[in-house]
Protein backbone atom coordinates (compact mmCIF):
# COMPACT_ATOMS: atom_id res chain seq x y z
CA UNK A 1 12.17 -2.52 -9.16
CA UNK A 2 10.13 -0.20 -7.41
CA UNK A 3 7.31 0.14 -9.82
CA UNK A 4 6.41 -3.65 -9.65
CA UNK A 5 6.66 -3.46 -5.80
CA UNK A 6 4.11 -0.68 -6.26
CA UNK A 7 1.73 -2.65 -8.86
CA UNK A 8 1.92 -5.79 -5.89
CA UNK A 9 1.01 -3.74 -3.27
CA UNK A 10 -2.09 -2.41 -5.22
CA UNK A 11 -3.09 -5.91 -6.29
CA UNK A 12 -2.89 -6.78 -2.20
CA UNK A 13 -4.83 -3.90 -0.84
CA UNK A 14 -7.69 -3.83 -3.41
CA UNK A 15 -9.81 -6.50 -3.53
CA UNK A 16 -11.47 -5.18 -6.90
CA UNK A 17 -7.99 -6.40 -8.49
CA UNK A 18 -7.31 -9.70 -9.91
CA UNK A 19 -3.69 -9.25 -10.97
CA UNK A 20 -0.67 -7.62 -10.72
CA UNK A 21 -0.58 -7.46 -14.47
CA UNK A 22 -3.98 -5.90 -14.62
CA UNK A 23 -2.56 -3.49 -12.14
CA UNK A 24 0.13 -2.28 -14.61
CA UNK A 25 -2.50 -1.96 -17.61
CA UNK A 26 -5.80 -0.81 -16.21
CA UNK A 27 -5.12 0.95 -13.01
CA UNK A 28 -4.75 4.85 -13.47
CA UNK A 29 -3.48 5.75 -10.04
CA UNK A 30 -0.50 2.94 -11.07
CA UNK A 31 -0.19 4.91 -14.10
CA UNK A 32 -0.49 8.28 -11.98
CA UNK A 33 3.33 6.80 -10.53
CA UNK A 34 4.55 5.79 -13.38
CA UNK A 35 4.33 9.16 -15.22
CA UNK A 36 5.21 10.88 -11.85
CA UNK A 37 8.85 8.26 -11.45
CA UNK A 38 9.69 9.43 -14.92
CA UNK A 39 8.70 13.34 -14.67
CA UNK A 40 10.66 13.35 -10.78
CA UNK A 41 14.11 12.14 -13.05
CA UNK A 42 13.88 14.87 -15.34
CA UNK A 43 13.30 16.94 -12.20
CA UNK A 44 15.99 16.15 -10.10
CA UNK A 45 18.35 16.44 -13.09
CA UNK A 46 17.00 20.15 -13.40
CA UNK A 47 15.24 19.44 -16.95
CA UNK A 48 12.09 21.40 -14.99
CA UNK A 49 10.29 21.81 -17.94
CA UNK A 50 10.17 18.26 -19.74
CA UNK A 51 9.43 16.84 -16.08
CA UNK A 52 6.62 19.62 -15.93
CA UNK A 53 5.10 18.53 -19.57
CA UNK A 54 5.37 14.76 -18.57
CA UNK A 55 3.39 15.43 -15.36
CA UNK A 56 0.76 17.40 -17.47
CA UNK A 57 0.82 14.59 -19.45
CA UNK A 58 0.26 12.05 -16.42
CA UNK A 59 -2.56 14.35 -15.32
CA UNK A 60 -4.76 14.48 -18.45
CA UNK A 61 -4.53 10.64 -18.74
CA UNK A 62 -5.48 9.58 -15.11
CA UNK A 63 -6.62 12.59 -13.33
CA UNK A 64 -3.73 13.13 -10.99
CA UNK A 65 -1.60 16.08 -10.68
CA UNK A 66 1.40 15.26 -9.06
CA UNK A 67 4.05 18.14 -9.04
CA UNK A 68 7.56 16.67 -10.41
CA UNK A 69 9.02 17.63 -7.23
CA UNK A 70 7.25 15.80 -5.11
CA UNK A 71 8.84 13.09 -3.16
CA UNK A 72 6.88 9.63 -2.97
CA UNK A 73 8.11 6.27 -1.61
CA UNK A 74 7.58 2.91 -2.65
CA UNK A 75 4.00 1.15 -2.69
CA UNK A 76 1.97 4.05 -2.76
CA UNK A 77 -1.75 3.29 -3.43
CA UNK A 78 -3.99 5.82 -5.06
CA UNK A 79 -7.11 4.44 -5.10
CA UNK A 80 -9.95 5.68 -8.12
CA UNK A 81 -7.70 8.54 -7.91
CA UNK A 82 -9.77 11.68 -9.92
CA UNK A 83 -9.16 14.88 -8.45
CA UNK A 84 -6.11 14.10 -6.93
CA UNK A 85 -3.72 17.22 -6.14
CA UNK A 86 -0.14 16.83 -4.47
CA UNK A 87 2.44 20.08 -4.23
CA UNK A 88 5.71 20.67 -5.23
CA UNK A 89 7.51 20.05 -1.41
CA UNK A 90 5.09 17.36 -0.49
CA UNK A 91 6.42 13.99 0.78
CA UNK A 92 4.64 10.64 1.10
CA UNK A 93 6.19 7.90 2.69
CA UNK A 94 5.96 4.50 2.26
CA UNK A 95 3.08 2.06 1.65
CA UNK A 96 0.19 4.75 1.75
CA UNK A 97 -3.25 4.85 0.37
CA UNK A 98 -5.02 7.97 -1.04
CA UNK A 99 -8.16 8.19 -2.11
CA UNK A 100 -9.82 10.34 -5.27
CA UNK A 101 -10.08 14.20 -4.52
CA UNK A 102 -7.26 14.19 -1.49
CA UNK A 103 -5.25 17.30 -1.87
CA UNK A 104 -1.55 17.29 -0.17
CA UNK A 105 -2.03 21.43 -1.08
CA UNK A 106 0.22 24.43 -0.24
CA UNK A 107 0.18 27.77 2.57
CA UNK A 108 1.98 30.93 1.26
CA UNK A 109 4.53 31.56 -1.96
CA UNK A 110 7.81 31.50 -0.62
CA UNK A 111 9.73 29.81 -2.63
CA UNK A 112 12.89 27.57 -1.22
CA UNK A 113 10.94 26.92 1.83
CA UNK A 114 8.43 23.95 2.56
CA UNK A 115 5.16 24.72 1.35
CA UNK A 116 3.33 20.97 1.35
CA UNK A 117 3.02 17.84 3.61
CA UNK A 118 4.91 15.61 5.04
CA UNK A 119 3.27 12.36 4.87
CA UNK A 120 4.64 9.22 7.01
CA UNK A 121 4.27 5.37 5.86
CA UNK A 122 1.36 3.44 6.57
CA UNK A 123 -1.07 6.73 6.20
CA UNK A 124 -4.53 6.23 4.83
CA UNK A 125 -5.88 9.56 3.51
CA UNK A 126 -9.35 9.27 3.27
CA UNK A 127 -11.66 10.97 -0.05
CA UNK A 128 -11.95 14.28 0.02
CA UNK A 129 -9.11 15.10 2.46
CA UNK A 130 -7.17 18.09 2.41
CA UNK A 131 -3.62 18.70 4.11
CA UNK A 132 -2.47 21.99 3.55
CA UNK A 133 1.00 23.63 4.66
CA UNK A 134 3.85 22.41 5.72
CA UNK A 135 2.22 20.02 8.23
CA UNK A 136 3.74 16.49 9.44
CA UNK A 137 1.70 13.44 9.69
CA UNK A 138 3.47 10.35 11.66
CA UNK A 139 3.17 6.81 10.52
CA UNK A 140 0.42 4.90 11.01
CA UNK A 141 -2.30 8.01 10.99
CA UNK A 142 -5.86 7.55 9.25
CA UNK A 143 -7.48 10.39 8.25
CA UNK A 144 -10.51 10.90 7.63
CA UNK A 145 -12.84 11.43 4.70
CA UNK A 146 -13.34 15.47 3.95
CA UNK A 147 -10.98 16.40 6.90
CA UNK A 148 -8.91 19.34 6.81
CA UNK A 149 -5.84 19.12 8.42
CA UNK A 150 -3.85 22.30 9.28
CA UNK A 151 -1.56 21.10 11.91
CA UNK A 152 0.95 18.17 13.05
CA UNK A 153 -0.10 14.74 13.60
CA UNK A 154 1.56 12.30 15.92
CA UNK A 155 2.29 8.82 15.21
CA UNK A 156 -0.83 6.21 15.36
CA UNK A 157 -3.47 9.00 15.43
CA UNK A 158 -6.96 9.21 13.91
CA UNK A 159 -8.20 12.25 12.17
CA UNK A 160 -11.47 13.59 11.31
CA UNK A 161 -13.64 16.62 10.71
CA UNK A 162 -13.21 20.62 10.05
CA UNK A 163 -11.11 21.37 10.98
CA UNK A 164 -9.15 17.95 11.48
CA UNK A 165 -8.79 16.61 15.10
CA UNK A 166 -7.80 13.95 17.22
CA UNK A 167 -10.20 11.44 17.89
CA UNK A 168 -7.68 8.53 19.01
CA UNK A 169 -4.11 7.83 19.54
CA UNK A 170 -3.68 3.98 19.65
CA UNK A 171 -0.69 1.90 20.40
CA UNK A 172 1.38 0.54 17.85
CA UNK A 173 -0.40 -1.75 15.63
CA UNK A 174 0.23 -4.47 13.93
CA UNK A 175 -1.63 -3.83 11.30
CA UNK A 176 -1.62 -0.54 8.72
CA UNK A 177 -4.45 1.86 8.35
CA UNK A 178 -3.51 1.89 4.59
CA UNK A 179 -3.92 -1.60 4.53
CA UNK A 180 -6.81 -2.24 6.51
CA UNK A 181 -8.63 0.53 5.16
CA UNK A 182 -11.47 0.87 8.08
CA UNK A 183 -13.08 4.10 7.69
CA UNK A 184 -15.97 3.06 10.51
CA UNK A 185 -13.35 3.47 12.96
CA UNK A 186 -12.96 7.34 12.68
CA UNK A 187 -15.82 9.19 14.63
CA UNK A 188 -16.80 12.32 13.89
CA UNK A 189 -15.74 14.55 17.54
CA UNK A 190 -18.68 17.02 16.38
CA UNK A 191 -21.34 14.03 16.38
CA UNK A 192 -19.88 12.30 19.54
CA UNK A 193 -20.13 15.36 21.92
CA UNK A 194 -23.66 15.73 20.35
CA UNK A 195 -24.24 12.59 21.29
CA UNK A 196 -22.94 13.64 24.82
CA UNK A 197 -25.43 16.94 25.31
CA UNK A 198 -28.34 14.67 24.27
CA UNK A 199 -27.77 12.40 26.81
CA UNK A 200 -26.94 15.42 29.47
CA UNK A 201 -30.33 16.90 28.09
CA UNK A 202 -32.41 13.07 28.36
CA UNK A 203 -30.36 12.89 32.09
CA UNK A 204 -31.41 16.58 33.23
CA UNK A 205 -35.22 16.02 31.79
CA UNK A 206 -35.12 12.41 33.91
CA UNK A 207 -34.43 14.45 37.05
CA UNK A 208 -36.42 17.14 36.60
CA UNK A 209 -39.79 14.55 35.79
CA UNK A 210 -38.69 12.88 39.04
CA UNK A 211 -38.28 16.20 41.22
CA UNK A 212 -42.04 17.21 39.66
CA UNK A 213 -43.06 13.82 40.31
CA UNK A 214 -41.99 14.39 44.42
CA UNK A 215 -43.47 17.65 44.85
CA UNK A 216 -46.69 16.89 43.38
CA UNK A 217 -47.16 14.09 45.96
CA UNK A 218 -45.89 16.47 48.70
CA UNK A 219 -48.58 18.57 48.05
CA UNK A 220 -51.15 15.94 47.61
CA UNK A 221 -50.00 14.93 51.12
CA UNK A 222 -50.31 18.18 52.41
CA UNK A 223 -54.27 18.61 51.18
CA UNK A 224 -54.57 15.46 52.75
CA UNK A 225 -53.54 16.69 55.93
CA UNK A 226 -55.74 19.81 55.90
């Protein structure tokens, strides 16, 4: 059943949790699924307005607002999960993490067209994020905390900053960003080419300390002379 696979995976990937069954009882992005698996039947069987009172159900009790007609795989992990928002045409895939106050949001009010994200599996979504439109993010991706991603991602990518951007496109991995959950490994692209100007700035000041340097004994040579 696909709600115990989902309780396992939690109990794997956070080490705050001692048990699967404490998964099912205490864990309020668990429950966020839960509510969201029943209120996604009633959906897809076109009873749009008990699936849309179960999800506003769901969302007073955990803090999760997950449209009915979203589509979410198996082993989904919202972590702490307050202040999570996903959209009516968004898709997760499998075996993803979220963290509290992502939002998988929405660009323009068409409606019958693709409005939300695509998510792949194995995407860590890191707190604060927001993916908005009808973007695609690969597998494997980590995205940063507070990024704002407006545009495609490719497969094994990091993501950070605002707006979002590349930082790194690895190989594939062996292991998942959703399960490894390493935010140190994002850099911020704004800090590293600061980084970069300070040391052009420290290199530049260097030579120009050393060119002073040369013509001050030049022309302590030359008073010499005369």
């Amino acid at each position: 059943m696909s709600l115990i696979y989902d309780a396992k995976q939690i109990a794997k990937r956070d080490p705050a949790a001692r048990t699967v069954v404490g998964v099912i009882f205490l864990y309020s992005g668990f429950h966020a699924i839960v509510y969201h698996r029943v209120a996604h039947f009633f959906y897809k069987h076109k009873l749009l307005s008990i699936a849309r009172w179960i999800s506003q159900i769901g969302r007073r009790c955990t803090g999760v607002e997950i449209h009915p007609g979203a589509k979410i795989g198996k082993g989904l992990f919202i972590d702490h999960g307050m202040g999570v928002v996903i959209g009516e045409t968004a898709q997760i895939g499998d075996n993803c993490t979220i963290y509290h106050g992502v939002t998988l949001g929405g660009r323009g009010h068409a409606k019958g067209t693709r409005r939300h994200p695509i998510i792949g599996d194995n995407v860590l979504v890191g707190a604060g994020a927001k993916l908005l439109g009808p973007v695609v993010v690969g597998n494997d991706v980590s995205i940063g905390a507070n990024a704002v991603v407006l545009h495609d991602i490719p497969d094994y990518s990091t993501v950070v900053g605002v707006p979002g951007k590349i930082v790194k496109i690895e190989g594939k991995s062996t292991i998942s960003h959703a399960v490894e959950l390493d935010h140190t490994l994002s850099d911020d692209p704004l800090e590293t080419q600061m980084r970069q100007l300070v040391n052009i700035i420290n290199s530049m000041e260097g030579t120009i300390s050393e060119l002073k340097a040369e013509l001050d004994t030049i022309k302590n040579e030359s008073k010499n002379e005369e």
